[in-house]
Protein backbone atom coordinates (compact mmCIF):
# COMPACT_ATOMS: atom_id res chain seq x y z
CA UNK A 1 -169.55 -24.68 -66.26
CA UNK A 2 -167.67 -27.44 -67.13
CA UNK A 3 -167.57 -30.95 -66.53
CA UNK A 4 -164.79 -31.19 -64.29
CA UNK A 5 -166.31 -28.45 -61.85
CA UNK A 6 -169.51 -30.39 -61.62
CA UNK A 7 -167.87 -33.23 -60.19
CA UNK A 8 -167.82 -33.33 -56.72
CA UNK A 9 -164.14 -34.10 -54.88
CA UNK A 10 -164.93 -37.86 -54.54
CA UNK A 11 -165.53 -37.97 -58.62
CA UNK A 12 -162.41 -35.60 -59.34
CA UNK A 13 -160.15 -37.58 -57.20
CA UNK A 14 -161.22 -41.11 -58.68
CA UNK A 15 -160.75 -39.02 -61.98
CA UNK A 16 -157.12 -38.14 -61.08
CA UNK A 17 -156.28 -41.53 -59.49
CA UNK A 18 -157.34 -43.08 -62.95
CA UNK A 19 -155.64 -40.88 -64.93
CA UNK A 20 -152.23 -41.55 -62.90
CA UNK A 21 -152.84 -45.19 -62.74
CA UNK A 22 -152.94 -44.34 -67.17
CA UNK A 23 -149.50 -42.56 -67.20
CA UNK A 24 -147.97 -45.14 -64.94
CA UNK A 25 -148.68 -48.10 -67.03
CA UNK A 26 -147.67 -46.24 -70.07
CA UNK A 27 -144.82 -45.16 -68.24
CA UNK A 28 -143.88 -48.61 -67.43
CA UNK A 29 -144.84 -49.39 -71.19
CA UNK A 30 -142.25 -47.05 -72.42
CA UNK A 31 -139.40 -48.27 -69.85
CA UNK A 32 -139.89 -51.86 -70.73
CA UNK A 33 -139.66 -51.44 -74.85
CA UNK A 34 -136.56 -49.37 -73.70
CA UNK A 35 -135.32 -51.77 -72.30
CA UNK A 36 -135.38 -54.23 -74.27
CA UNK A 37 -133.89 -52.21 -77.15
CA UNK A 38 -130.67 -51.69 -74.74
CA UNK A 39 -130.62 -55.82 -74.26
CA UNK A 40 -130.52 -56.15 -77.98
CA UNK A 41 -127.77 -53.85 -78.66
CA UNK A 42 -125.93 -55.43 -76.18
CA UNK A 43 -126.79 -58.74 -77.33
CA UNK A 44 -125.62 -57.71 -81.13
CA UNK A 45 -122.39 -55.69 -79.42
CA UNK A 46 -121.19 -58.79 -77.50
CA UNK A 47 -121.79 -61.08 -81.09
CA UNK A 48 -119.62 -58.18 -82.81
CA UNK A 49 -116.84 -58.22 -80.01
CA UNK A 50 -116.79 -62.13 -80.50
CA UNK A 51 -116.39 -61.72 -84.63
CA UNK A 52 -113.92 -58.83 -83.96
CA UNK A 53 -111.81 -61.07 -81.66
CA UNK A 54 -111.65 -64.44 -83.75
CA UNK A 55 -113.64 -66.44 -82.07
CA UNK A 56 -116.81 -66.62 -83.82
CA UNK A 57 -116.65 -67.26 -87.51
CA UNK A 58 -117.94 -63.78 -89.93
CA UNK A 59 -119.93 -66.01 -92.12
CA UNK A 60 -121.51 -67.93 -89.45
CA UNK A 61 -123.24 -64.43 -88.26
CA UNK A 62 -123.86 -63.37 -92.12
CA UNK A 63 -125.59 -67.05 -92.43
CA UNK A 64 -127.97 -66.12 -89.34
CA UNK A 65 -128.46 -62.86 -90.60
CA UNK A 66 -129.20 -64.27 -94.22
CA UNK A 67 -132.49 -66.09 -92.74
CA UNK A 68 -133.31 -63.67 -90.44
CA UNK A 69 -133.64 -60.66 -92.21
CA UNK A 70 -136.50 -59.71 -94.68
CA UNK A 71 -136.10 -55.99 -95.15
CA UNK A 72 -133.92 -55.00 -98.22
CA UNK A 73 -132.76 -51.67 -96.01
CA UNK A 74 -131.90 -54.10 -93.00
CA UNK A 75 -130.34 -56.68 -95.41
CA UNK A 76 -128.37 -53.94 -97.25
CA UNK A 77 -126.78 -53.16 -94.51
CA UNK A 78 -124.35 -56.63 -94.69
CA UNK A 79 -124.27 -56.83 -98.23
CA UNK A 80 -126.62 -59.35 -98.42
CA UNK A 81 -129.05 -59.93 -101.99
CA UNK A 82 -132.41 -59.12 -101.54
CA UNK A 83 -134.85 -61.61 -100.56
CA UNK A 84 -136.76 -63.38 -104.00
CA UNK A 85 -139.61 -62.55 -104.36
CA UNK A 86 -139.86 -59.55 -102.55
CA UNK A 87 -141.69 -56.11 -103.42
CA UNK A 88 -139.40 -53.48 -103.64
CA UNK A 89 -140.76 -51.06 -101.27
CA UNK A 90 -141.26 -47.38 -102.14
CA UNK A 91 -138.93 -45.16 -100.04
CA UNK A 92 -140.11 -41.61 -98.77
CA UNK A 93 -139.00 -39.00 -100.95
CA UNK A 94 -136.79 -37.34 -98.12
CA UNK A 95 -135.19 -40.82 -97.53
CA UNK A 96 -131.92 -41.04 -97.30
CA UNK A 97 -129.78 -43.71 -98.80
CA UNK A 98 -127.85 -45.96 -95.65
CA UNK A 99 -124.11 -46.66 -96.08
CA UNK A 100 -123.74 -50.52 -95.98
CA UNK A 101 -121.49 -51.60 -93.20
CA UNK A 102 -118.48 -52.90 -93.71
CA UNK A 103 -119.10 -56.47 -91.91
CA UNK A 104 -119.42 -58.51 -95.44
CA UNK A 105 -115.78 -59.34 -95.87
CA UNK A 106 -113.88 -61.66 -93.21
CA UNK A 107 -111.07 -59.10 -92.73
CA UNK A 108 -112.81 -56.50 -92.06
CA UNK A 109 -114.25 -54.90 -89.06
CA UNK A 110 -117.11 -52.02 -88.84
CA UNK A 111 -116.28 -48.56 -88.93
CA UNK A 112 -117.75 -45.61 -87.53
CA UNK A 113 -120.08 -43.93 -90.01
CA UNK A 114 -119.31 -40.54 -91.37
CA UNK A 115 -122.39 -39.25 -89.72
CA UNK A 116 -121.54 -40.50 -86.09
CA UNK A 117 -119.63 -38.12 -84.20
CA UNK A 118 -119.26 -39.75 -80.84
CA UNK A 119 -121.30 -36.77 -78.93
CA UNK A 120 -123.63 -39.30 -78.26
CA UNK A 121 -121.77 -41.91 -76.92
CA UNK A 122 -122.43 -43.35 -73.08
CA UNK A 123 -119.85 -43.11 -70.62
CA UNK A 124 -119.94 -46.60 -70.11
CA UNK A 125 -119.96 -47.44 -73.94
CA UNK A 126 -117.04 -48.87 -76.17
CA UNK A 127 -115.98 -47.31 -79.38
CA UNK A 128 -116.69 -50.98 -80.62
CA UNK A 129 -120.32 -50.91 -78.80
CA UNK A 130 -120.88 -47.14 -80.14
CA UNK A 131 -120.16 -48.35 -83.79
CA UNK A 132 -121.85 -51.17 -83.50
CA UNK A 133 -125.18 -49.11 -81.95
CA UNK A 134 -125.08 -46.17 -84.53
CA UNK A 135 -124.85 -49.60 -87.33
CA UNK A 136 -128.61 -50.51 -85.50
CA UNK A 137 -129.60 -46.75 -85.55
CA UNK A 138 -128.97 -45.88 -88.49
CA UNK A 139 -128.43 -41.83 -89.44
CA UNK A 140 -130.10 -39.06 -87.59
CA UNK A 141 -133.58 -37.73 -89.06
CA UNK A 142 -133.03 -35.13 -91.91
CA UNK A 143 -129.18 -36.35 -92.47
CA UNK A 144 -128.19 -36.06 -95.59
């Protein structure tokens, strides 16, 4: 026999109720970090719409960026030199290599990447937001 059946119904239901209570604080775990992954693309899509519209300077977001970021990959990604003294860190061997965006120069806005399709996109999305969150995602697993 096994465990379980040996327990009588009092046992298996405090079992069950624990095992619920489990999956509804991971549950709430997993909604929360989702969460706030949607508030920071929305954070970084509203500072994008405000360099794309004038009104807040390009280098003034490269400058924050500049002493923000610490990964070469991340820092790569606005043309910025790597951090001195940094390790170069060893990439996977099925890595692929990230397309810098195209935020470096004042001119110039982001562009969709070659590997972004749009089938992705939210209804209630921008193609500015949708850029901008593909920019953050980076390319799908196994794209080459």
């Amino acid at each position: 026999m096994s465990a379980e059946t040996e327990l009588n119904p009092r046992q298996r239901l405090a079992k069950l109720r624990a095992e619920l209570r489990q999956l509804e604080a991971a549950e709430k775990r997993r909604n929360a970090r989702a969460h706030e992954t949607r508030r920071r693309i929305l954070i970084g899509a509203a500072i994008m719409h405000k360099i794309n519209a004038g009104e807040w300077p390009r280098d003034k977001l490269l400058a924050m960026m500049d002493g923000y970021l610490t990964r070469d990959a991340d820092r790569a990604l606005f043309d910025l030199p790597r951090k001195a003294g940094q390790v170069k860190a060893r990439k996977p061997a099925n890595h692929a290599p990230q397309k810098a965006a195209a935020v470096a120069t004042s001119s110039s806005a982001l562009e969709r990447p070659t590997w972004a399709d749009g089938s992705d996109r939210m209804p209630d999305e921008s193609e500015a937001d949708y850029i901008l969150r593909k920019h953050i995602e980076g390319p799908p697993q196994g794209w080459a």
